[in-house]
N, C-alpha and C. Protein backbone atom coordinates (compact mmCIF):
# COMPACT_ATOMS: atom_id res chain seq x y z
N UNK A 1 0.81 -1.18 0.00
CA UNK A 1 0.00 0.00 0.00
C UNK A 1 0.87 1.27 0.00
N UNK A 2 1.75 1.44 0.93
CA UNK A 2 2.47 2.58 1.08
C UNK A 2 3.63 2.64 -0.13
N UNK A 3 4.15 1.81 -0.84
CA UNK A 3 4.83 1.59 -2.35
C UNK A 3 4.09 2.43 -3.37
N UNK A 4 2.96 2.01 -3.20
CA UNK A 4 1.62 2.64 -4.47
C UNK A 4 1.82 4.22 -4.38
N UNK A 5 1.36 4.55 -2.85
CA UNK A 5 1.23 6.17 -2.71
C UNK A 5 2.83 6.87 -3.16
N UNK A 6 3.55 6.10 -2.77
CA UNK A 6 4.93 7.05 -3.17
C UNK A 6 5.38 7.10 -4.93
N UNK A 7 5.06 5.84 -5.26
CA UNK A 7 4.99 5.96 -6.45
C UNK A 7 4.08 7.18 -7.03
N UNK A 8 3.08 7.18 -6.39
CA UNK A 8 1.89 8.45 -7.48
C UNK A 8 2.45 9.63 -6.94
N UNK A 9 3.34 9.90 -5.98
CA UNK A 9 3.77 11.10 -5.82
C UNK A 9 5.07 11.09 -6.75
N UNK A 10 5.75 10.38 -6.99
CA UNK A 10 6.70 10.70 -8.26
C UNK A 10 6.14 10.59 -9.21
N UNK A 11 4.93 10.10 -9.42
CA UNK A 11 4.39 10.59 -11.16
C UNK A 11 3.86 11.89 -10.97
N UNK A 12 3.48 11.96 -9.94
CA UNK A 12 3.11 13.82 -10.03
C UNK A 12 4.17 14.84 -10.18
N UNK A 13 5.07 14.07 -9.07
CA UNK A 13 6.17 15.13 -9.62
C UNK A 13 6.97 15.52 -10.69
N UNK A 14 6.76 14.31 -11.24
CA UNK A 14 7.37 14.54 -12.79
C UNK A 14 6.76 15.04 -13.90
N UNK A 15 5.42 14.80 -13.35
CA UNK A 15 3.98 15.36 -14.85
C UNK A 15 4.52 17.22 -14.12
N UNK A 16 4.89 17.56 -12.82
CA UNK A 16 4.32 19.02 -12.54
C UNK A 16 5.55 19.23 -13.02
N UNK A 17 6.75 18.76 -12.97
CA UNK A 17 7.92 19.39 -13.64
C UNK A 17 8.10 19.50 -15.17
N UNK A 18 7.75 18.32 -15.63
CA UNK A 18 7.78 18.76 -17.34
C UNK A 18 6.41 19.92 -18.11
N UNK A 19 5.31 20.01 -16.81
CA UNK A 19 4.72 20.95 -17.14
C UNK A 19 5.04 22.39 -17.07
N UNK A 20 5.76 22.54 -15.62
CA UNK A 20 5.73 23.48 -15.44
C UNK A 20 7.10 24.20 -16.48
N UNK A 21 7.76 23.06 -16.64
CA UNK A 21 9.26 23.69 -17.71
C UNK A 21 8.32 24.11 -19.13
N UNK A 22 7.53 23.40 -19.47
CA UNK A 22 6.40 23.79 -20.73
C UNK A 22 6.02 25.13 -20.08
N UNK A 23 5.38 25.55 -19.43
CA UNK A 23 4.56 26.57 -19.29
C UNK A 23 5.46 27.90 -18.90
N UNK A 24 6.99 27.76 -18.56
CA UNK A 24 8.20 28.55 -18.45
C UNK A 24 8.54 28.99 -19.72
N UNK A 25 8.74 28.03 -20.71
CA UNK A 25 9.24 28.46 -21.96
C UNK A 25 8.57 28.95 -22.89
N UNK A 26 7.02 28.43 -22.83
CA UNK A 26 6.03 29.05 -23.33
C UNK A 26 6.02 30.74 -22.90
N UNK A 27 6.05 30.93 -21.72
CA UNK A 27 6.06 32.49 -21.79
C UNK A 27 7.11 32.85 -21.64
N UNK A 28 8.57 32.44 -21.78
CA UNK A 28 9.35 33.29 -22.18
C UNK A 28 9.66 33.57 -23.89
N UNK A 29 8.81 32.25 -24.69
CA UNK A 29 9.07 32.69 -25.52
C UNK A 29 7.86 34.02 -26.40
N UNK A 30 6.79 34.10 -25.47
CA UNK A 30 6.01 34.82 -25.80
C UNK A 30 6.53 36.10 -25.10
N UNK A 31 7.11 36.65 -24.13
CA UNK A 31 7.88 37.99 -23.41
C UNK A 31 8.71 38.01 -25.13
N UNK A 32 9.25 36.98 -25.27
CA UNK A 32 10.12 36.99 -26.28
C UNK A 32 9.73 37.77 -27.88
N UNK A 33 9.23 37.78 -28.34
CA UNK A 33 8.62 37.53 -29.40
C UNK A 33 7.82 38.68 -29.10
N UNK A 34 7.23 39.02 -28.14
CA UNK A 34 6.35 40.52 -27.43
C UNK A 34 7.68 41.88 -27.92
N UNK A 35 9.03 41.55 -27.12
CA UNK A 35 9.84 42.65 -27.02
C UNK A 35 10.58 42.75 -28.14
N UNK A 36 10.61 41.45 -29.41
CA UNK A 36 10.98 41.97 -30.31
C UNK A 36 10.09 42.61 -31.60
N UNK A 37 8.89 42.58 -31.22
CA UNK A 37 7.80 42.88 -32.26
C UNK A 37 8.12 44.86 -31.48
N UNK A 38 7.54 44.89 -30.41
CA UNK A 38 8.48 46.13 -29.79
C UNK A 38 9.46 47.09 -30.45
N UNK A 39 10.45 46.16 -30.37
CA UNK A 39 11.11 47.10 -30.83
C UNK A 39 11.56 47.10 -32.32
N UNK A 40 10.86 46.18 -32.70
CA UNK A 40 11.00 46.37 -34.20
C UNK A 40 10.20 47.82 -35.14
N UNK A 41 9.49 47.69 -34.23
CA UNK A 41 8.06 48.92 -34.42
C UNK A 41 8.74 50.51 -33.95
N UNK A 42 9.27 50.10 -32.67
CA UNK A 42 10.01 51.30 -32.42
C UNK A 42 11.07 51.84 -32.95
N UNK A 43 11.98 50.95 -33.83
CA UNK A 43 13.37 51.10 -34.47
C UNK A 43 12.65 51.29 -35.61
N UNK A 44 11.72 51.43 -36.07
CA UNK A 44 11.29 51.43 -37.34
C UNK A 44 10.61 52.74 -37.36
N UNK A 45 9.84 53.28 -36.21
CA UNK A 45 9.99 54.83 -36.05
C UNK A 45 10.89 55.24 -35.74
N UNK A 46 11.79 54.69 -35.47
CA UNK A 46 13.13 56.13 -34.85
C UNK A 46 13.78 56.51 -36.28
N UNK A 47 13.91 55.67 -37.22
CA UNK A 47 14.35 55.73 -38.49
C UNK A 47 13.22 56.97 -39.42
N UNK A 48 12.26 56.23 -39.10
CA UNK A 48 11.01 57.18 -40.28
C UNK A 48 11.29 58.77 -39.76
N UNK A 49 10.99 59.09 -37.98
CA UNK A 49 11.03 59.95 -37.83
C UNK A 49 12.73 60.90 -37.67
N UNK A 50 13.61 60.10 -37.86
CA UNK A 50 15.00 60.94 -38.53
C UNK A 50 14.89 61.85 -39.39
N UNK A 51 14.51 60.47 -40.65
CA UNK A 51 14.62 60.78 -41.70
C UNK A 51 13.54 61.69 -42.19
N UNK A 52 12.65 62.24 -41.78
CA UNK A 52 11.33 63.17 -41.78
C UNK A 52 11.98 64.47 -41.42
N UNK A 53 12.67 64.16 -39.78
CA UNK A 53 13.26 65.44 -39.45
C UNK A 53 14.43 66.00 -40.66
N UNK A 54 15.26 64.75 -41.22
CA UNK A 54 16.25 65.76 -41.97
C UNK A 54 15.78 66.33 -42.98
N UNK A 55 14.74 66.21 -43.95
CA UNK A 55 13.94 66.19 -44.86
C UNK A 55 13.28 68.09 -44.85
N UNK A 56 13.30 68.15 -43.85
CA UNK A 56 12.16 69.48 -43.27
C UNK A 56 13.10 70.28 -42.24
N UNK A 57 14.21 70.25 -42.39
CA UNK A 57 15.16 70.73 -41.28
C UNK A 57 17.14 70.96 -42.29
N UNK A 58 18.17 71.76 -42.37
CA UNK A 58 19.07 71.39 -43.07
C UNK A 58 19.64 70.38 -42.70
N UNK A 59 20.43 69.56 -43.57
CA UNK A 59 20.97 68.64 -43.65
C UNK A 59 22.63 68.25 -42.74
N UNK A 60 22.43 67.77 -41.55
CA UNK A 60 23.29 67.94 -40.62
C UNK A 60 23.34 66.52 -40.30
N UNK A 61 23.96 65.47 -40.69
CA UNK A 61 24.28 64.18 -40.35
C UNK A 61 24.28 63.83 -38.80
N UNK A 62 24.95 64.90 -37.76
CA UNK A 62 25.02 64.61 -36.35
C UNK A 62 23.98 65.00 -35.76
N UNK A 63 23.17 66.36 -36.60
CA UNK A 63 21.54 66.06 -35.80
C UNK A 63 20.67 65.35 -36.03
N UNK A 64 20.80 64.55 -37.19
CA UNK A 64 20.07 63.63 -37.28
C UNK A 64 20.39 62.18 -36.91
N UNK A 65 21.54 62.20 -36.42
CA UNK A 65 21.62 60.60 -35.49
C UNK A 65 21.58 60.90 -34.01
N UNK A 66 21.43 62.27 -33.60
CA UNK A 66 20.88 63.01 -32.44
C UNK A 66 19.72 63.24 -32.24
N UNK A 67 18.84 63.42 -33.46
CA UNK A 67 17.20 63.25 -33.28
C UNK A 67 16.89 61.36 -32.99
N UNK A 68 17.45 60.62 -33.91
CA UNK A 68 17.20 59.25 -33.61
C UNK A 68 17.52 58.75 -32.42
N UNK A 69 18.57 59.17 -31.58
CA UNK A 69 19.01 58.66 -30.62
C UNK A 69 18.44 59.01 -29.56
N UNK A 70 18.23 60.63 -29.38
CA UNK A 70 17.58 61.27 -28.52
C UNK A 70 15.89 61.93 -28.32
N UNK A 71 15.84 62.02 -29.69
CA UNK A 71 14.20 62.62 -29.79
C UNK A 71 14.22 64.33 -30.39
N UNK A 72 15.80 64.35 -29.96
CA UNK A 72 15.81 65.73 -30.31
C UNK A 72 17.05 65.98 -30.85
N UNK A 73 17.39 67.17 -31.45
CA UNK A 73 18.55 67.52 -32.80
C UNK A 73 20.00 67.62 -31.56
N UNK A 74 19.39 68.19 -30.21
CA UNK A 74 20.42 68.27 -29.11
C UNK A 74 20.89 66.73 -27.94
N UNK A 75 22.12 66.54 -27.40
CA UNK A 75 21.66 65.56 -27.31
C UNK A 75 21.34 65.56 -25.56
N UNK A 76 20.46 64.80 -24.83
CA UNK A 76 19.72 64.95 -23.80
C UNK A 76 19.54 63.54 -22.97
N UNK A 77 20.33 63.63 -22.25
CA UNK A 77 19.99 62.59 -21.51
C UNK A 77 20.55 61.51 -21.75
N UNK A 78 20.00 59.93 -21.71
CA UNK A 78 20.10 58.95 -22.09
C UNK A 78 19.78 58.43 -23.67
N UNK A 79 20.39 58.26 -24.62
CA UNK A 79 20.04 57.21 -25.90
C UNK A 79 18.67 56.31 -25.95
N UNK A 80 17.88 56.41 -26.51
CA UNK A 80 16.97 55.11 -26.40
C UNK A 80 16.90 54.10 -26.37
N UNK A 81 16.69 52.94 -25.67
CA UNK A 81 16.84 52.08 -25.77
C UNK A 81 18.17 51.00 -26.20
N UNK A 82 19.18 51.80 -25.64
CA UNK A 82 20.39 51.71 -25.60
C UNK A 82 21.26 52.05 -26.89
N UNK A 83 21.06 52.47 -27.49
CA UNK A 83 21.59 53.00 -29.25
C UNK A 83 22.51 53.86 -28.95
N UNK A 84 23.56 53.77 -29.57
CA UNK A 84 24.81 54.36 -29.53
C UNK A 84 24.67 55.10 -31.03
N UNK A 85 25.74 56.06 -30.87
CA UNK A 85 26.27 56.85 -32.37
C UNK A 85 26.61 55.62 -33.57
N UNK A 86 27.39 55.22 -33.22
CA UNK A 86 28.13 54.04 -34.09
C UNK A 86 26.82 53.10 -34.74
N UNK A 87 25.64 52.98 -34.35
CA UNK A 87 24.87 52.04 -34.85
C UNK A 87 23.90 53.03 -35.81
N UNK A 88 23.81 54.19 -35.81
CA UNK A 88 23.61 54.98 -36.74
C UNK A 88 23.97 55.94 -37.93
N UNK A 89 23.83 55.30 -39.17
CA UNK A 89 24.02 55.90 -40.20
C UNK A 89 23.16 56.68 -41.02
N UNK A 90 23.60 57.89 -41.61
CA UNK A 90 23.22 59.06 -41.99
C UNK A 90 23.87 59.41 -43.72
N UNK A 91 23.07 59.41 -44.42
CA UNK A 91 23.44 59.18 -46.05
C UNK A 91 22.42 59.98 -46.78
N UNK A 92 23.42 61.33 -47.73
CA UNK A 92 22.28 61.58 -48.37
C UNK A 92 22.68 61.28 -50.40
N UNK A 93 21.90 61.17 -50.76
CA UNK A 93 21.94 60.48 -52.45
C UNK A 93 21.99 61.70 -53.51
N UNK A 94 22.64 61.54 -54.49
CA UNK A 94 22.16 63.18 -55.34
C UNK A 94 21.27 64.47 -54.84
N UNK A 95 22.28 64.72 -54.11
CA UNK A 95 22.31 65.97 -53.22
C UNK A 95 21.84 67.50 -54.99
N UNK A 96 20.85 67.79 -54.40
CA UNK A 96 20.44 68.99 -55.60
C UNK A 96 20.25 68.53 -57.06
N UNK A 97 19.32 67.35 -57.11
CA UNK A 97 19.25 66.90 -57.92
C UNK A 97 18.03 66.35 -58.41
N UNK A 98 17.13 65.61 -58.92
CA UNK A 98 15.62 65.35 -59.17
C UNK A 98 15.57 64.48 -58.23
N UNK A 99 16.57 63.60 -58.35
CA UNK A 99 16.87 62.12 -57.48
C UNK A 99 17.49 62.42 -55.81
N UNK A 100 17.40 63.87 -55.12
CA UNK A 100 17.97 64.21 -54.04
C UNK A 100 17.12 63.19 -52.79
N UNK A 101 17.73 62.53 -51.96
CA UNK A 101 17.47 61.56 -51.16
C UNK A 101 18.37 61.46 -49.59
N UNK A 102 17.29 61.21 -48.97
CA UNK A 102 17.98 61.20 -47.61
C UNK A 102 17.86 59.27 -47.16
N UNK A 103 19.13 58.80 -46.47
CA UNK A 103 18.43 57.95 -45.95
C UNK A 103 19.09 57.75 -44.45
N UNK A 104 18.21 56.78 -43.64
CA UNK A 104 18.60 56.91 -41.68
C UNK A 104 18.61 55.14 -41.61
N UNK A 105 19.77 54.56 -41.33
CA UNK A 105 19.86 52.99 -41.65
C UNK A 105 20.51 53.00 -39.60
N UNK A 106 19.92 52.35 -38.99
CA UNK A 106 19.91 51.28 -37.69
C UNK A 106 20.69 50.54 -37.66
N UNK A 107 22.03 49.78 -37.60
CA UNK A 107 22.17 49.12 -37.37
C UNK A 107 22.69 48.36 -36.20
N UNK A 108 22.69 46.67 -36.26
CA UNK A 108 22.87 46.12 -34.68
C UNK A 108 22.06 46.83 -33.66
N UNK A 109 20.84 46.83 -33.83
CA UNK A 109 20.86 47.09 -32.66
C UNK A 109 20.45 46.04 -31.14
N UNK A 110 20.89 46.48 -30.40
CA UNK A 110 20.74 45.85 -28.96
C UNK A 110 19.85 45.18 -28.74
N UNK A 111 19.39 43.70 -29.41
CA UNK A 111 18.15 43.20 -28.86
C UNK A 111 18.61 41.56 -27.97
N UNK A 112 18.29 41.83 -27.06
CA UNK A 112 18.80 40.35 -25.81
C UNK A 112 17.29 39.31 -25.63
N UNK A 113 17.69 37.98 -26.35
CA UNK A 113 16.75 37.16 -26.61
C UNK A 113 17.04 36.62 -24.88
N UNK A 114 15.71 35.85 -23.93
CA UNK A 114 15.78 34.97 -22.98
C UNK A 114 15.46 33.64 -23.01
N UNK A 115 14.68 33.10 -24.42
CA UNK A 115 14.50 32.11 -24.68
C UNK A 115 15.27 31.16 -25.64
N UNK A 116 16.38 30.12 -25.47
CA UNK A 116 17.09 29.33 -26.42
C UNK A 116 16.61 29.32 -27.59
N UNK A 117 16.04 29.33 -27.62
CA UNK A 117 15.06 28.81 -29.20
C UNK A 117 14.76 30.33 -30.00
N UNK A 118 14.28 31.15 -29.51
CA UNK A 118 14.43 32.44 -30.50
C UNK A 118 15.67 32.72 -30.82
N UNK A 119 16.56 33.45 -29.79
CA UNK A 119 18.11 33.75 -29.95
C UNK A 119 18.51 33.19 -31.37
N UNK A 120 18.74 31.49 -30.99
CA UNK A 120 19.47 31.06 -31.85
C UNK A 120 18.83 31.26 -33.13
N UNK A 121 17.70 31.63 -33.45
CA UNK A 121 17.03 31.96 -35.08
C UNK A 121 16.85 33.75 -35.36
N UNK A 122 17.01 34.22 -34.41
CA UNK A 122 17.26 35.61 -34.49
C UNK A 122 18.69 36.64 -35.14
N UNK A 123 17.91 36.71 -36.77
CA UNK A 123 18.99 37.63 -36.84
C UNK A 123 19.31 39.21 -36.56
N UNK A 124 20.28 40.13 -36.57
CA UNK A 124 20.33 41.51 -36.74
C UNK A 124 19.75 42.25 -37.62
N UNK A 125 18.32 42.20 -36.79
CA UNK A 125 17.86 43.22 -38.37
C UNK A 125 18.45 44.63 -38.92
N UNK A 126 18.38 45.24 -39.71
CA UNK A 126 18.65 46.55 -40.02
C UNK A 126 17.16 47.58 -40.41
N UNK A 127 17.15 48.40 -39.68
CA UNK A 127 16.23 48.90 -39.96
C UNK A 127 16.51 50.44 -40.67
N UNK A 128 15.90 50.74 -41.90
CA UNK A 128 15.95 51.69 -43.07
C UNK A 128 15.42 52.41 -43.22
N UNK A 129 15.13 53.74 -43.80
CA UNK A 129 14.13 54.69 -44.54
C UNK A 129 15.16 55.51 -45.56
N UNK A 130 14.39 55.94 -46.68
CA UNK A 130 14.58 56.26 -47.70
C UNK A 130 13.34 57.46 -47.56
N UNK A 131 13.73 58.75 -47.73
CA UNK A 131 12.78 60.19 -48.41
C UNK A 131 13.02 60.65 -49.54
N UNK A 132 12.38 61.38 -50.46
CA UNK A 132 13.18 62.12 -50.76
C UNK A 132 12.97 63.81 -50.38
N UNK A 133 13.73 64.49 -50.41
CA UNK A 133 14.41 65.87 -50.08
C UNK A 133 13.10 66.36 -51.07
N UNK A 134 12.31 67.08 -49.89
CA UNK A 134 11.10 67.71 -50.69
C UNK A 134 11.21 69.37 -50.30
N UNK A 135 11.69 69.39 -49.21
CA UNK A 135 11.33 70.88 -48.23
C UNK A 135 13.06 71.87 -48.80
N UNK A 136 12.77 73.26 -48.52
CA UNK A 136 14.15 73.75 -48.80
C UNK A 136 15.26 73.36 -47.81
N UNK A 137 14.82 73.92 -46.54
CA UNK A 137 15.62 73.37 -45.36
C UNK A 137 16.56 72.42 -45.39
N UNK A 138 15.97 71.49 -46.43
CA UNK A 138 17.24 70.68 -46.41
C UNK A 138 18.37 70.67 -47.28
N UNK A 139 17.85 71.84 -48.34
CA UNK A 139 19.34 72.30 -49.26
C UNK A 139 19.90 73.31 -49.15
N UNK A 140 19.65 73.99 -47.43
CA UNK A 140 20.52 74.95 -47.21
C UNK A 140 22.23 74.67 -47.07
């Protein structure tokens, strides 16, 4: 009798452990997959709205990886979301020309996977925008 009961307590314990490791990875891979949809959305405005600012503003390469970084042309505070100078590039295309073009390219940026299984399929995205130079401001 007392064999039986100890036995059903190690099948419980083993059904609650392989569950509960299921129901761990399940939401880390959903935190997961949450913070990179995040900041994919957000790196994807910090770019649009650069490249908007240089567009409507003159053409100053360091205020505009100072608007991306900071929010503003000055720089203030902390970086967003950890973005450094170096991961931002600033390019403009036939400068005074039909084809005059700005573009604000992201790269590497800082994203820390917690779940094995995303990480390892996660690449560095780059995130882009392309305008073109409509306003004067920017061919002063």
């Amino acid at each position: 009798m007392r064999n039986r009961a100890s036995k059903r307590r190690g099948e419980a314990l083993l059904e609650s452990a392989l569950v509960l490791l299921t129901l761990v990875l399940t939401i880390l891979g959903i935190l997961d997959l949450g913070q990179f949809l995040f900041f994919q959305a957000t790196f994807r405005e910090r770019v649009r709205s650069g490249v908007r600012y240089a567009i409507v503003n003159a053409y100053d390469p360091h205020q505009i990886a100072n608007f991306v970084l900071y929010g503003s042309a000055a720089p203030s505070g902390r970086p967003l979301f950890g973005l450094s100078e170096s991961m931002i590039s600033v390019a403009r295309y036939g400068e005074n020309t039909a084809d005059d073009r700005i573009e604000v390219t992201i790269s590497n940026p800082p994203l820390k996977m917690y779940s094995p299984f995303l990480a390892r399929f996660s690449a560095q995205p780059v995130f882009r925008a392309v305008m073109p130079v409509e306003s004067l401001g920017a061919k002063n």
